[in-house]
Protein backbone atom coordinates (compact mmCIF):
# COMPACT_ATOMS: atom_id res chain seq x y z
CA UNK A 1 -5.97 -10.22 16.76
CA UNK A 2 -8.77 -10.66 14.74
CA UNK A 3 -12.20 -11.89 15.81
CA UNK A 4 -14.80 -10.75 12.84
CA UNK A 5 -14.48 -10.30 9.25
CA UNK A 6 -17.44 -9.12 7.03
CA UNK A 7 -16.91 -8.67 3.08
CA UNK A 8 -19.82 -7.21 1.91
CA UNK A 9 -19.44 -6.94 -2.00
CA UNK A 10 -23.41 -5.53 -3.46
CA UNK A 11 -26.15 -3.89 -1.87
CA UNK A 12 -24.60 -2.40 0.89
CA UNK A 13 -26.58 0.04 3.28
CA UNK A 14 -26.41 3.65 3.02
CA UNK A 15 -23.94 3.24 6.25
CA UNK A 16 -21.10 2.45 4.39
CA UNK A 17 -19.91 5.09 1.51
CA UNK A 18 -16.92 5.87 -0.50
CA UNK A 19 -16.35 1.85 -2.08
CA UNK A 20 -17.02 1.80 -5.67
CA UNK A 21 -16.35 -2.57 -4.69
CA UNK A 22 -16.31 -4.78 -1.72
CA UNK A 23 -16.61 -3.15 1.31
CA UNK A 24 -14.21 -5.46 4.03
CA UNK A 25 -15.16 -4.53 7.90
CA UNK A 26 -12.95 -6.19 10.75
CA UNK A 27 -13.52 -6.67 14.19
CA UNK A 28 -10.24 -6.86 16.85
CA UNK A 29 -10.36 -9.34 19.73
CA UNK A 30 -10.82 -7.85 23.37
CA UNK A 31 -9.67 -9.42 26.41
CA UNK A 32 -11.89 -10.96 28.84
CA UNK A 33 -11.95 -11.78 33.12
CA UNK A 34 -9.12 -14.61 32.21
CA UNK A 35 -6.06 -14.18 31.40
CA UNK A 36 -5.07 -16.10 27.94
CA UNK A 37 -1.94 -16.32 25.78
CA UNK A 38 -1.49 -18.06 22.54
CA UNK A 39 2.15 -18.18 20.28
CA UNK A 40 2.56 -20.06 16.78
CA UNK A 41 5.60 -20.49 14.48
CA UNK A 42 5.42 -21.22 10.64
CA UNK A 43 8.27 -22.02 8.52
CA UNK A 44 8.36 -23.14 4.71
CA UNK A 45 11.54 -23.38 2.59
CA UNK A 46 12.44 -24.38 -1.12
CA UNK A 47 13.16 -28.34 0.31
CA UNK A 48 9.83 -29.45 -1.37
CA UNK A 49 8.96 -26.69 -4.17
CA UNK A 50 9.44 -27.73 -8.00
CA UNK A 51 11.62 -26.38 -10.16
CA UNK A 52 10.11 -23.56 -12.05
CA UNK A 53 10.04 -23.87 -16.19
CA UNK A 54 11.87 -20.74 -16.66
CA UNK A 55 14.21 -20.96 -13.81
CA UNK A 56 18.13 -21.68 -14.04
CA UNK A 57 19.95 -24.94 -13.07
CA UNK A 58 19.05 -23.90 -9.32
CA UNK A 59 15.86 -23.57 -7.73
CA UNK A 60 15.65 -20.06 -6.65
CA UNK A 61 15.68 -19.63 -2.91
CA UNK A 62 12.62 -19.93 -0.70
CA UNK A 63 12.84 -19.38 3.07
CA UNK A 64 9.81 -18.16 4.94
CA UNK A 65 9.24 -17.89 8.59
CA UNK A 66 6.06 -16.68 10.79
CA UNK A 67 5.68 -16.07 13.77
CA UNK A 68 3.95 -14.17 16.68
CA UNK A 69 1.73 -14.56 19.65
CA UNK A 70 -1.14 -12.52 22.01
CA UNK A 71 -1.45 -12.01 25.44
CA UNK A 72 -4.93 -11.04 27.18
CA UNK A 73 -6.22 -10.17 30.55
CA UNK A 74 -8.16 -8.19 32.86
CA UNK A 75 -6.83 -4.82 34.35
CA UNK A 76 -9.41 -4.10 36.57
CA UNK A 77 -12.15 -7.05 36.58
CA UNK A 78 -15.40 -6.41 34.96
CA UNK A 79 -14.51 -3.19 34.06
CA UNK A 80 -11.30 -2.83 31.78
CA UNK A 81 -9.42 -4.83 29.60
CA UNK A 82 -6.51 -5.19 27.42
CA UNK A 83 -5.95 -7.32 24.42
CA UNK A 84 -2.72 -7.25 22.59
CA UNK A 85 -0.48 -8.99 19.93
CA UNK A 86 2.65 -9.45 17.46
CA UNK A 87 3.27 -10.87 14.23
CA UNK A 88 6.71 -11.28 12.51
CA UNK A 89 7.90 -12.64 9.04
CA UNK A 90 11.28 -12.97 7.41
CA UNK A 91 11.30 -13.60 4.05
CA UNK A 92 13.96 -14.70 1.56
CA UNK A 93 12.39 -15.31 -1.97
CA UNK A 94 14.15 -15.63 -5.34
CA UNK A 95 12.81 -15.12 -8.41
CA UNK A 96 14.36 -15.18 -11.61
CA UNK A 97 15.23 -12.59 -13.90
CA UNK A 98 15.23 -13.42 -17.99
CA UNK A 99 15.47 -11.40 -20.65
CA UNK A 100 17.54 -9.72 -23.69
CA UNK A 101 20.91 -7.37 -23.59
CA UNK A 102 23.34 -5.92 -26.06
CA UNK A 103 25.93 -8.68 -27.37
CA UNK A 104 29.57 -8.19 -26.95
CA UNK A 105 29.58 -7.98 -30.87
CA UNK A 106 27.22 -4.61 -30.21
CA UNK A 107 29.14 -3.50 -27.13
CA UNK A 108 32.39 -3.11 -28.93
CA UNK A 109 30.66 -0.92 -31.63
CA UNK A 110 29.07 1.55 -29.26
CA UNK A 111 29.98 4.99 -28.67
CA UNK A 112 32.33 5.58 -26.33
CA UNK A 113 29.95 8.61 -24.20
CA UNK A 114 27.70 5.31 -23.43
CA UNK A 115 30.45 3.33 -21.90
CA UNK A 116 28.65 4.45 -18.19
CA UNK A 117 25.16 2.54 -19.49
CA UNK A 118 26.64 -0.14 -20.91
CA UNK A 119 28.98 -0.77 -17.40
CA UNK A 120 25.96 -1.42 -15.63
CA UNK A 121 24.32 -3.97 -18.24
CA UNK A 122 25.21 -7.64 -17.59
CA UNK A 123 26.97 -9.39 -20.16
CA UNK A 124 24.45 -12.53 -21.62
CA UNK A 125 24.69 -15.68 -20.88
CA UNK A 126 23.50 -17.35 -24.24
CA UNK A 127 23.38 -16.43 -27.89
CA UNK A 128 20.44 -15.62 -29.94
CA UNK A 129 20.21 -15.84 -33.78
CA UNK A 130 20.70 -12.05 -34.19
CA UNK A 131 24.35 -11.26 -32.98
CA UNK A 132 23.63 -8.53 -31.62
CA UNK A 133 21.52 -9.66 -29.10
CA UNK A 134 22.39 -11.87 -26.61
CA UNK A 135 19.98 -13.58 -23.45
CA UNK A 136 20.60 -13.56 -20.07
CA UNK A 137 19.52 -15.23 -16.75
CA UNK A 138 20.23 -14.83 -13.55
CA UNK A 139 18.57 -15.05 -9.70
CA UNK A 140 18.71 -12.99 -6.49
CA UNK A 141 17.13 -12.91 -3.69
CA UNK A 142 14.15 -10.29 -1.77
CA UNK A 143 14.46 -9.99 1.64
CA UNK A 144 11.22 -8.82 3.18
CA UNK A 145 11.10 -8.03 6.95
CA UNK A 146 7.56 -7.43 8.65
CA UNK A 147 6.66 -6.48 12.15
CA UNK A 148 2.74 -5.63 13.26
CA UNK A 149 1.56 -4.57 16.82
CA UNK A 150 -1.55 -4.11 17.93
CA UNK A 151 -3.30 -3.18 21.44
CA UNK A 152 -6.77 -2.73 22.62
CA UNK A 153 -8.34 -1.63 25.89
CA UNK A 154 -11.55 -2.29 26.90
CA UNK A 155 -13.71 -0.52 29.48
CA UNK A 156 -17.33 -0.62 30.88
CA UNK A 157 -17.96 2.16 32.99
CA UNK A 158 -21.40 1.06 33.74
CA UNK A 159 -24.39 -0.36 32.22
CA UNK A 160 -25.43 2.31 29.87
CA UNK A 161 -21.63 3.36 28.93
CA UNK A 162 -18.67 1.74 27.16
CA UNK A 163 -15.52 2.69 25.36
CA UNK A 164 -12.71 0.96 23.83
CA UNK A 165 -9.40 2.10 22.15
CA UNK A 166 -7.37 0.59 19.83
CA UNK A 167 -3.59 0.74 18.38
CA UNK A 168 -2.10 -0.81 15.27
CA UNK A 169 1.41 -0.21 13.95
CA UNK A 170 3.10 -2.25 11.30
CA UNK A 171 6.42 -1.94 9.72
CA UNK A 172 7.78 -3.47 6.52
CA UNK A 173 11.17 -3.12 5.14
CA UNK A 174 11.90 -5.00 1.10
CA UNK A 175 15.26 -4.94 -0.01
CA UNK A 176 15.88 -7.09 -3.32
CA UNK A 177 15.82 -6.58 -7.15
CA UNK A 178 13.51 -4.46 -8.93
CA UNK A 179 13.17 -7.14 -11.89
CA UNK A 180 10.30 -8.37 -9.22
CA UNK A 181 8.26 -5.04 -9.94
CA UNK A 182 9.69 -3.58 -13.50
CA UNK A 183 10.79 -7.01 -15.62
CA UNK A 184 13.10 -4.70 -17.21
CA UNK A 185 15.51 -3.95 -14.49
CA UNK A 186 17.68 -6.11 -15.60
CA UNK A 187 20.89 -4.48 -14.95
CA UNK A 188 21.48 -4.76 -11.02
CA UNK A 189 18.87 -2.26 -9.97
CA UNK A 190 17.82 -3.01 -5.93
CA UNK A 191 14.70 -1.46 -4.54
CA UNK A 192 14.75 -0.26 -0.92
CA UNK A 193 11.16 -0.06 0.55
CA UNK A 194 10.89 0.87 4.15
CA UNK A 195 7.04 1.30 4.91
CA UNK A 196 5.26 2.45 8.09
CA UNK A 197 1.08 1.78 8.52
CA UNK A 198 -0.52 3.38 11.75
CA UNK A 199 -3.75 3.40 12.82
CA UNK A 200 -5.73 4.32 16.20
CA UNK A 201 -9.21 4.09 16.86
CA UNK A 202 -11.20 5.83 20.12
CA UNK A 203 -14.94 4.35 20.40
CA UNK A 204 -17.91 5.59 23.22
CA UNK A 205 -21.35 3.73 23.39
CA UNK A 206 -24.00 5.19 24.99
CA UNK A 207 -27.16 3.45 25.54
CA UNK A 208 -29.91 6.59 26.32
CA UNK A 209 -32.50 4.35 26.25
CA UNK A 210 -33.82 0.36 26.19
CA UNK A 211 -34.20 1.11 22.11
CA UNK A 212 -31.64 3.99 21.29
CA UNK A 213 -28.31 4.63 21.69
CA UNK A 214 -25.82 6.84 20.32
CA UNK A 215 -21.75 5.74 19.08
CA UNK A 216 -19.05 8.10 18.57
CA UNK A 217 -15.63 7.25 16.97
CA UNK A 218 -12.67 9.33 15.85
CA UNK A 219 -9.36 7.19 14.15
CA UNK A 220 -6.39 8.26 12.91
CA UNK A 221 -4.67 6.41 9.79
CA UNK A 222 -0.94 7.17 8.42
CA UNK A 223 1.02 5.49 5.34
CA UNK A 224 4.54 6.53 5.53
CA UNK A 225 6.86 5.13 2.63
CA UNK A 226 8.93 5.76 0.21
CA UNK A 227 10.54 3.74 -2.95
CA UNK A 228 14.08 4.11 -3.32
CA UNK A 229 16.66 2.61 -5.87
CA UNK A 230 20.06 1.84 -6.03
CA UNK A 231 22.23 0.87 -8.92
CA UNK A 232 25.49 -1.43 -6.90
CA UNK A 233 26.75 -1.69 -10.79
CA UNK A 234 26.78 1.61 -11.76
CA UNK A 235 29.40 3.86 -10.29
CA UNK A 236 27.35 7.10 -11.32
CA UNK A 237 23.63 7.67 -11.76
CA UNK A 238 22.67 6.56 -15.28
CA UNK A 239 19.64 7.94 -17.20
CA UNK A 240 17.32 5.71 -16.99
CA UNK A 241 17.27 4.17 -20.95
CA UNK A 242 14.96 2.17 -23.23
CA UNK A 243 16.71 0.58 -26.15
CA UNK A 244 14.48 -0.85 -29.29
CA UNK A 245 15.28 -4.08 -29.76
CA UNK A 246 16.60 -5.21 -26.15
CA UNK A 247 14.48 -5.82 -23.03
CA UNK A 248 16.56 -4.63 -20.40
CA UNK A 249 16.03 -0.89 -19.29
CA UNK A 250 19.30 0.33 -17.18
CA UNK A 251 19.35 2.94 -15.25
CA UNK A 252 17.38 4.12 -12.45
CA UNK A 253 13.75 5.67 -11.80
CA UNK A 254 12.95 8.93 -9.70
CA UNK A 255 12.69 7.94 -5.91
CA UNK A 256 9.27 8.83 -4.37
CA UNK A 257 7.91 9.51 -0.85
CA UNK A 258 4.73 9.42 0.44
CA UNK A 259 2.95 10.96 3.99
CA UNK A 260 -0.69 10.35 3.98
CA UNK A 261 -2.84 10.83 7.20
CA UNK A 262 -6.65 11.13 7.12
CA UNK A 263 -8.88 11.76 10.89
CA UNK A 264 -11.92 10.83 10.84
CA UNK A 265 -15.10 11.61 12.77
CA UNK A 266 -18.05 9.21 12.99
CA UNK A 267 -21.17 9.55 14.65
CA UNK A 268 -24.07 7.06 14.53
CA UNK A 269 -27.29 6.83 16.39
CA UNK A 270 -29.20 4.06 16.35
CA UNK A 271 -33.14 3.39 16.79
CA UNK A 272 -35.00 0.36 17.23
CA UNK A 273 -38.83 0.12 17.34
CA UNK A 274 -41.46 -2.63 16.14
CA UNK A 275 -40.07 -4.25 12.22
CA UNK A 276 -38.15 -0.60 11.88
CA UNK A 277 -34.18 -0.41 12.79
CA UNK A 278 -33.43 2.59 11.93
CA UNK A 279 -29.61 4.29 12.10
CA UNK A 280 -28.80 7.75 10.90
CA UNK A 281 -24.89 9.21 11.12
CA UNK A 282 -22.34 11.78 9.71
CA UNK A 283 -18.78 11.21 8.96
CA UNK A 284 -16.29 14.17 8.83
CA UNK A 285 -12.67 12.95 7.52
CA UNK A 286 -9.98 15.41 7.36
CA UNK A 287 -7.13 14.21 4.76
CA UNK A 288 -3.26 14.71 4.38
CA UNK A 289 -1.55 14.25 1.32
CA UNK A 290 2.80 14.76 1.44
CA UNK A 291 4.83 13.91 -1.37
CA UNK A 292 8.01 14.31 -3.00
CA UNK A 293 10.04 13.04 -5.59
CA UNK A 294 14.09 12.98 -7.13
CA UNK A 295 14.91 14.17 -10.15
CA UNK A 296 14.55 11.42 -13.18
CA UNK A 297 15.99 11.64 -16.72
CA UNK A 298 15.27 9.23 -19.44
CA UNK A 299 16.44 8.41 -22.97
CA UNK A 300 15.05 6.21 -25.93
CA UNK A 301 16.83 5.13 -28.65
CA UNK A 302 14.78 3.68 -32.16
CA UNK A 303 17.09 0.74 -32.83
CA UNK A 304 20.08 -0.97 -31.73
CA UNK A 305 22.16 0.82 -34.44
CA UNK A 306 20.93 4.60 -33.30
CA UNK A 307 21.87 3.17 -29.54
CA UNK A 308 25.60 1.88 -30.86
CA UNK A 309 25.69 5.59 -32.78
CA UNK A 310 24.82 7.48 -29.35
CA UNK A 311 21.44 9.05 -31.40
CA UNK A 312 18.73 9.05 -28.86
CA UNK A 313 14.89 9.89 -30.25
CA UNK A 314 13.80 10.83 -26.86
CA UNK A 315 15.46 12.86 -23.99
CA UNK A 316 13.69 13.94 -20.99
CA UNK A 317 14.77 15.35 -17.74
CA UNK A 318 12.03 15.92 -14.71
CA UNK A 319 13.22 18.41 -12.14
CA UNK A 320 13.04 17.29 -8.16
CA UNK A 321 10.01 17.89 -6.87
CA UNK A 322 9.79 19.37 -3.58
CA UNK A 323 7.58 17.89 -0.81
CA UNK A 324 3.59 19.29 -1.73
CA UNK A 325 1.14 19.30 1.04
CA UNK A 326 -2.31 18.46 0.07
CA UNK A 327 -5.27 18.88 2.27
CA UNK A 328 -8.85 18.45 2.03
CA UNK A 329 -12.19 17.31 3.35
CA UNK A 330 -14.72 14.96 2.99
CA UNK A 331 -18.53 15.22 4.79
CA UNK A 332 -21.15 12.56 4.50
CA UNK A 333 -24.45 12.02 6.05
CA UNK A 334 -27.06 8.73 6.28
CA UNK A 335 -30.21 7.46 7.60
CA UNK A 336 -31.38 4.33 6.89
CA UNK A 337 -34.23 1.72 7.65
CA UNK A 338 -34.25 -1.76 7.92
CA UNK A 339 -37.98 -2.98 7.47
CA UNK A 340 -38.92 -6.21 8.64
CA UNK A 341 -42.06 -6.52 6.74
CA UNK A 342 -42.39 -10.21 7.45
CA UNK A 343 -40.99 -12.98 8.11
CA UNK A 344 -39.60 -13.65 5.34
CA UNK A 345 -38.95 -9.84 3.98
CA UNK A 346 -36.99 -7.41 4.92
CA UNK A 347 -36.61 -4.14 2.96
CA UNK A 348 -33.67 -2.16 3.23
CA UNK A 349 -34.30 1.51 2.85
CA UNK A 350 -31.65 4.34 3.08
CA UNK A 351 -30.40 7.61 1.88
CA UNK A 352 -26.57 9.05 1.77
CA UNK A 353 -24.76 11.84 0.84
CA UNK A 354 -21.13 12.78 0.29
CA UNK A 355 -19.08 16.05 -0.32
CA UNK A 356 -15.73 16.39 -1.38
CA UNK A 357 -14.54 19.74 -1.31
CA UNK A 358 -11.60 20.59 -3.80
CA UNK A 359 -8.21 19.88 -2.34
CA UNK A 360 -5.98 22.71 -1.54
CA UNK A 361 -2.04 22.80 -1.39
CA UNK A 362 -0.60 24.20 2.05
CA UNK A 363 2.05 26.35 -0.01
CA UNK A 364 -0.56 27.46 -2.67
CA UNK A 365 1.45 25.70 -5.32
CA UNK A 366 -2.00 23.46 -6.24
CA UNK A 367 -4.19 24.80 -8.87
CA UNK A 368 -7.66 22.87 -9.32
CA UNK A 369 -9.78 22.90 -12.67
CA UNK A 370 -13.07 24.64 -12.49
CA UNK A 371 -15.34 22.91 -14.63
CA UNK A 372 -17.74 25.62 -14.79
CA UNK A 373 -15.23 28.40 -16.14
CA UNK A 374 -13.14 25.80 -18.01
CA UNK A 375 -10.07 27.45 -16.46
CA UNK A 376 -7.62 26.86 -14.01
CA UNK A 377 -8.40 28.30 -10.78
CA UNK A 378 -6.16 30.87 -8.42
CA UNK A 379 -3.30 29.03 -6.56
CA UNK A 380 -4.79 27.98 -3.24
CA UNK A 381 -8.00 28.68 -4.58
């Protein structure tokens, strides 16, 4: 579904604000008098990959399939039109895991209150020079499951006006090991990542004159996700628990969830006369921030003998946290000039400015930092 892509990485116009890099614009197909349809299907599987160096006996699985197709048209001809598409994937990837774990010859001299931790830790699979210490390597498999959407309608109502709309909706769900993300989790560990992107765009052109005309725009985008864990090898919920001396970190991580919405407002006019185009704007966005998080305890042991004695150096435990609303606003202003001084110059000219408010907490439970004062400020302040 898409027709343009700009990536505009230094020297940007005054237009574009809040990108300390690249700045990446896109531009969505629309659909035309004629009706058009298009599919395709891609599929790629371990068959003709190489072993990996540091994988097993076995090639770790490979299976990838694309797929998706658009459909186009007229709804009323000349006047509206609608443009939409779908894009799948399945994924099954391996990987393999590698790293170190506690010997048998260290399991059987371990205190009996860390039998739980030492359940969910793999036995190794080779011997290393120190006998307490044993290596271990294993694969599984990710299984990544994508589906995007997207619509657009297109309508004229006359010479001088034109709007178009626009939908986009993809969903994403990863189940697999978390040795992918933390090499560490190397004792069963499975992430569960089920994410949700939305986003809907309403544009209106007006042309008010042969050399001026005026664009208004309000979108809507949403992230919904959330990272949990699971721990298949662990009957109970371990601490999660770094051990000097070994590489693998059992236990599991705090789950987190994220809401984030931000409208936004645009507003552009734009002026053409002689070498001068000149386009002035303001951009209001209005931003949500939800979160919450589990509870997460950790422990750290110095050495594999303070481990086999049960005599952590570390202990923490962070409380749940509650979902926290965050809100806040952002206001920016332009005007800029592109000069065409001659033919072979052009001088860009332009002036922007953005405010950030501080962010508030819906509950009053958010405290900013007042740089002036040096102090924390009032809840909801």
């Amino acid at each position: 579904s898409i027709e343009e892509v700009r990536v505009l990485t230094t020297n940007y116009s005054a237009e574009y604000g809040r990108a300390a890099g690249a700045v990446i614009s896109t531009v969505t197909k629309s659909g035309t008098n004629a009706f058009h349809g298009s599919g395709y299907a891609f599929f790629r599987n371990d068959r003709f990959d190489a072993r990996n160096f540091f994988d097993g006996p076995q090639k770790p699985v490979f299976d990838m399939k694309q797929f998706g197709g658009s459909l186009s048209g007229p709804i009323r001809r000349d006047r509206v039109f609608f443009f939409n598409s779908y894009e799948g994937s399945r994924k099954d990837l391996g990987a393999t895991a590698s790293g170190t774990v506690p010997s048998a010859a260290l399991r059987s001299r371990v205190a009996s209150a860390l039998t739980p931790i030492l359940a969910s830790i793999p036995l190794p699979t080779q011997a290393t020079s120190n006998p307490d210490v044993g290596l271990i390597q294993y694969a599984e498999n990710t299984n990544i499951i994508e589906n995007v959407y997207s619509v657009r309608i297109d309508a004229k109502a006359s010479d001088r006006d034109s709007f178009y709309s626009r939908y986009n909706v993809q969903d994403s769900l990863v189940n697999g090991p978390q040795y992918v993300v933390f090499a560490s989790a190397l004792s069963g560990q499975q992430q569960h990542v089920p994410i949700r992107t939305q986003s809907f765009v309403a544009s209106y052109v007006r042309v008010l004159r042969s050399n001026l005309m005026n664009e208004a725009k309000f979108g809507i985008n949403r992230f919904a996700g959330r990272l949990g864990e699971l721990d298949p090898q662990s009957p109970q919920p371990i601490p999660l628990t770094t051990i000097t001396g070994v590489n693998v970190v059992p236990g599991l991580r705090a789950e987190t969830s994220q809401r984030n919405t931000s409208f936004e407002y645009i507003d552009n006019v734009s002026w053409f006369r002689g070498a001068h185009t000149v386009k002035a704007g303001v951009n209001i966005r209005r931003v949500w921030h939800d979160f919450d998080s589990t509870e997460a305890t950790t422990l750290v042991y110095s050495s594999l003998s303070e481990f086999a004695a049960n005599r952590p150096s570390q202990a923490t435990f962070t409380p749940a946290l509650s979902t926290t609303f965050i809100r806040g606003w952002t206001y920016s202003g332009y005007v800029q000039d592109d000069l065409k001084a001659t033919g072979r110059l052009t001088v860009n000219l332009g002036l922007r400015y953005d405010y950030t408010p501080p962010y508030t907490g819906v509950d009053s439970r958010v405290r900013n930092f007042d740089v002036t004062t040096m102090q924390l400020t009032a809840p909801g302040a």
